[in-house]
C-alpha atoms as a PDB file:
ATOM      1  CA  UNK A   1      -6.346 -43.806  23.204  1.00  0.00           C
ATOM      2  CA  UNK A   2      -7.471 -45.449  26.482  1.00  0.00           C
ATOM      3  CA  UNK A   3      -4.363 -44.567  28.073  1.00  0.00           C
ATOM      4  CA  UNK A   4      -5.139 -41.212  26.808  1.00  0.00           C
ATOM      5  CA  UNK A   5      -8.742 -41.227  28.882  1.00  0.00           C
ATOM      6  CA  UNK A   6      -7.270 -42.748  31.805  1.00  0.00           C
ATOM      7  CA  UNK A   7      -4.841 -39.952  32.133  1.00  0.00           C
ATOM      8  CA  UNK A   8      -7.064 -37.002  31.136  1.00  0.00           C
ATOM      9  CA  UNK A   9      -9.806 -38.871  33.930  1.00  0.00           C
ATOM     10  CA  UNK A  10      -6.919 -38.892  36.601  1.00  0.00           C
ATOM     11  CA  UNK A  11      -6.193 -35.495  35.628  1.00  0.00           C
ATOM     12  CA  UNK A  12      -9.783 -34.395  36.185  1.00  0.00           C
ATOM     13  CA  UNK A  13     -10.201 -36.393  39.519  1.00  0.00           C
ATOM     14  CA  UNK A  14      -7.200 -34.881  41.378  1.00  0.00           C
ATOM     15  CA  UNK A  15      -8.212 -30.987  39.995  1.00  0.00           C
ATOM     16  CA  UNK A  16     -11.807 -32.198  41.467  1.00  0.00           C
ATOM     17  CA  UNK A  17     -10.409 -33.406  44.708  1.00  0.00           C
ATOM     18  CA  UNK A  18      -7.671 -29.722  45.031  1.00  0.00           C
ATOM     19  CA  UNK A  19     -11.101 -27.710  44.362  1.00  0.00           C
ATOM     20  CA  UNK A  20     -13.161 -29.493  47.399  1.00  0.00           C
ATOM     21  CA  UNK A  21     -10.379 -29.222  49.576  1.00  0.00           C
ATOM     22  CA  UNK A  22     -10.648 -25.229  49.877  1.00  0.00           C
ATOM     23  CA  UNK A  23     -10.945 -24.603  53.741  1.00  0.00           C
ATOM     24  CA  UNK A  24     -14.254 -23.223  55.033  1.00  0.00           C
ATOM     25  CA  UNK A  25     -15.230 -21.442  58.109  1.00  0.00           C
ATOM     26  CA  UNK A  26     -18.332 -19.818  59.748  1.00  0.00           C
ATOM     27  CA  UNK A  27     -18.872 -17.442  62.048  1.00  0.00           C
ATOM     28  CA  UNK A  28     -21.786 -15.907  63.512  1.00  0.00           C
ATOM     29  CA  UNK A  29     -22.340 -13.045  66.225  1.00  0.00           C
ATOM     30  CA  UNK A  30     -24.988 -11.124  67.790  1.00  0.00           C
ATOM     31  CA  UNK A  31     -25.480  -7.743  69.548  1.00  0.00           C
ATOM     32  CA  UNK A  32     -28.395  -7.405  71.921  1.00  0.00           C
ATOM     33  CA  UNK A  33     -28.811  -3.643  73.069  1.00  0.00           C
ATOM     34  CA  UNK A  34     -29.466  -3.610  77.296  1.00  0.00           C
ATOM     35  CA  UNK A  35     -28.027  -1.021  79.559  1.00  0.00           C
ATOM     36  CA  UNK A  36     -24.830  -1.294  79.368  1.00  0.00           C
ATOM     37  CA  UNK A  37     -22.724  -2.893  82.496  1.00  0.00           C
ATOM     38  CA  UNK A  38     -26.152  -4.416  83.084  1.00  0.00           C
ATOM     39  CA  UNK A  39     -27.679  -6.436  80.351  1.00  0.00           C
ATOM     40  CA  UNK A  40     -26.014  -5.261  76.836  1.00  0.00           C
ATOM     41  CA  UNK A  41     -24.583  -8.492  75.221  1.00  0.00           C
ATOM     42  CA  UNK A  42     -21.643  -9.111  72.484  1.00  0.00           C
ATOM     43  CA  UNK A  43     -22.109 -13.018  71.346  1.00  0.00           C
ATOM     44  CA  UNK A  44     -19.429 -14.661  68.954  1.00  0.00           C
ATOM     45  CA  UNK A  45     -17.261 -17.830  69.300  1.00  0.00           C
ATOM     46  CA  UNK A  46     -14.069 -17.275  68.156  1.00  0.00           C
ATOM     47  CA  UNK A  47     -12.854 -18.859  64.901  1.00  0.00           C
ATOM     48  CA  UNK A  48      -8.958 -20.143  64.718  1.00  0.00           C
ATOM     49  CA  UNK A  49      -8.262 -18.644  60.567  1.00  0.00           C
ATOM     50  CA  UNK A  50      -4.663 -20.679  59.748  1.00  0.00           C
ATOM     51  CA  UNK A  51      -4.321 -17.789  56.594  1.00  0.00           C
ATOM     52  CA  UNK A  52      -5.496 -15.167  54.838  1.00  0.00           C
ATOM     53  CA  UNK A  53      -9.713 -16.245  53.389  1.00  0.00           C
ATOM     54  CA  UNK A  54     -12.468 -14.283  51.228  1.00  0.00           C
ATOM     55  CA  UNK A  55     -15.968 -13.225  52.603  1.00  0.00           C
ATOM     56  CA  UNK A  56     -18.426 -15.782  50.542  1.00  0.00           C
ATOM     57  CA  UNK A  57     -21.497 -15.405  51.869  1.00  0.00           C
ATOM     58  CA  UNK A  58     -22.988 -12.888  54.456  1.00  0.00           C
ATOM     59  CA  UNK A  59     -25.926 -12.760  56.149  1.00  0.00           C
ATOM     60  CA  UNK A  60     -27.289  -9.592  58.922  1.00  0.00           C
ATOM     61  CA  UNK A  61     -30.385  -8.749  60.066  1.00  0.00           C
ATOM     62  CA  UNK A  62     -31.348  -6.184  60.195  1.00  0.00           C
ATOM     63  CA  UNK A  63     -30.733  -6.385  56.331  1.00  0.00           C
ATOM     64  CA  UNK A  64     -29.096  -3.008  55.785  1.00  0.00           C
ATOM     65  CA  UNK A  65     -26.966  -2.973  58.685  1.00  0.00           C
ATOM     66  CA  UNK A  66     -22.847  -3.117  59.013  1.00  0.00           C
ATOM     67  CA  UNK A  67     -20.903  -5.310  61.053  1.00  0.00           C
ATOM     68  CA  UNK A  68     -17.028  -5.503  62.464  1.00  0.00           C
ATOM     69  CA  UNK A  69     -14.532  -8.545  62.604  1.00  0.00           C
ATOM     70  CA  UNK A  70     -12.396  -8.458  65.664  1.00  0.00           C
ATOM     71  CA  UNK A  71      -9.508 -10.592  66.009  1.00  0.00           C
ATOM     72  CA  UNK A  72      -8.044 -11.480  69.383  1.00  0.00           C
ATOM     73  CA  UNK A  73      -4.956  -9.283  69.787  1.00  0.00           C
ATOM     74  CA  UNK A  74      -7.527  -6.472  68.830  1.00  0.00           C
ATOM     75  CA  UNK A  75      -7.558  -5.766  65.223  1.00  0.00           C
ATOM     76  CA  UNK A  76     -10.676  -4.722  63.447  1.00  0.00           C
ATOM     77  CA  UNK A  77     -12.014  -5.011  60.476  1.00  0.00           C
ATOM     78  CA  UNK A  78     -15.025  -2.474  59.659  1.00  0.00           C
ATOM     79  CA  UNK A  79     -17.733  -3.344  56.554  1.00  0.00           C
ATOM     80  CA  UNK A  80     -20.779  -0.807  56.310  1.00  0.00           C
ATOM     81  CA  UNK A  81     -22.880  -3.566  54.729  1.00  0.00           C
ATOM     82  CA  UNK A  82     -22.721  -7.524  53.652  1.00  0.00           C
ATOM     83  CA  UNK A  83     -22.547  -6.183  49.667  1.00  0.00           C
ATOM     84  CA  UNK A  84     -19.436  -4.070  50.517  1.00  0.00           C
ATOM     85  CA  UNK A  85     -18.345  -7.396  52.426  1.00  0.00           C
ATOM     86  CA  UNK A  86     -18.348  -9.524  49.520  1.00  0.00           C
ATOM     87  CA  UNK A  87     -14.786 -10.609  48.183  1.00  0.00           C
ATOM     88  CA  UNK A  88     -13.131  -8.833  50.861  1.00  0.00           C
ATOM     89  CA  UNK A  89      -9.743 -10.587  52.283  1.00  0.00           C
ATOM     90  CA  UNK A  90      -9.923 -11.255  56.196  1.00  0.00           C
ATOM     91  CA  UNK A  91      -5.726 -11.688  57.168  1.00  0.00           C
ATOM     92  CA  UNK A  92      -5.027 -15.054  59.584  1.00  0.00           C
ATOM     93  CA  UNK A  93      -5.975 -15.011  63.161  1.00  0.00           C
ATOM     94  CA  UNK A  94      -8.212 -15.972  65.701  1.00  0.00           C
ATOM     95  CA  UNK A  95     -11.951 -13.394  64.790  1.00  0.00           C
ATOM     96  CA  UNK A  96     -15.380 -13.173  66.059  1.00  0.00           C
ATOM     97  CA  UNK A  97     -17.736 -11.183  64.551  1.00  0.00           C
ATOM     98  CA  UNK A  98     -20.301  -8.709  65.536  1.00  0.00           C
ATOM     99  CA  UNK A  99     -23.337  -6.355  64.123  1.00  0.00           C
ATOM    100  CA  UNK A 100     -23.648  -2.963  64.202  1.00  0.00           C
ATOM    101  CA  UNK A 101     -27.001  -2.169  66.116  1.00  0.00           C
ATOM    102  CA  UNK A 102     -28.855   0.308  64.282  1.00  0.00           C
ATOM    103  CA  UNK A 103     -31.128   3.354  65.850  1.00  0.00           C
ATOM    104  CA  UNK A 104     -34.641   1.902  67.420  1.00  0.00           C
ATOM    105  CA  UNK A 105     -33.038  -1.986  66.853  1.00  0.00           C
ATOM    106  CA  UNK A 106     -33.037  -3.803  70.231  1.00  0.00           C
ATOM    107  CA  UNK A 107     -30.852  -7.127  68.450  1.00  0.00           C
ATOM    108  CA  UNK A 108     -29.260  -7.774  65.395  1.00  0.00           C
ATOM    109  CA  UNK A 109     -27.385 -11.024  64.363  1.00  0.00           C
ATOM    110  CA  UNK A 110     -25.184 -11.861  61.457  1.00  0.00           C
ATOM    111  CA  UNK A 111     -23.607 -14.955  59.536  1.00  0.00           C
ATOM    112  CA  UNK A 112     -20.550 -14.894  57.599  1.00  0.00           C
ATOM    113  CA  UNK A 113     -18.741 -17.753  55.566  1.00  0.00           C
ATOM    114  CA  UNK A 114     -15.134 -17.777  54.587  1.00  0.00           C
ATOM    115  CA  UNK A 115     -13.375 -19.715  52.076  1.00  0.00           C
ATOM    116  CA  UNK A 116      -9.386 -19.673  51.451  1.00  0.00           C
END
């Protein structure tokens, strides 16, 4: 029987450790409406993604707004709001991300998490 436990225990503890080991990664961007050429700003540091990872959490303010993904050789990836978000699958690459500015909104910011 103890053999039994020490097994089942060693079992647990290396499924424990595999499950913890799941890659995160955060980005965050901003838009800041200006004149453009002037003072309009895009903000995002660019994330490396090694493979294909889930939307987990997202964050934008203004609440109701959408957002993009762009990834450095110039694919996007469009979302009309974080609930749509959710779940979705963002492919490898190198991304930043940015909020859509809505009508009368002078800056809008957003947080995302991703998990593989």
């Amino acid at each position: 029987m103890k053999k039994f436990l020490s097994v089942a225990f060693g079992c647990l503890f290396l499924l424990a450790a595999h499950v913890s080991d799941a890659a995160e990664y955060s980005l965050k961007g901003k838009q800041i409406r200006g004149t453009p050429g002037k003072n309009a700003k895009l903000e995002s540091s660019p994330v490396s993604i090694p493979k294909s990872v889930t939307i987990v959490r997202c964050q934008i303010h203004p609440a109701d707004a959408g957002f993009w993904f762009q990834e450095q050789q110039g694919s996007i990836v469009r979302f009309d709001s974080c609930d749509k978000a959710r779940n979705a699958k963002i492919p490898k690459g190198v991304w930043t991300v940015y909020p859509n500015l809505k009508t009368r909104v002078n800056e809008a910011g957003i947080s995302i998490v991703l998990k593989d």
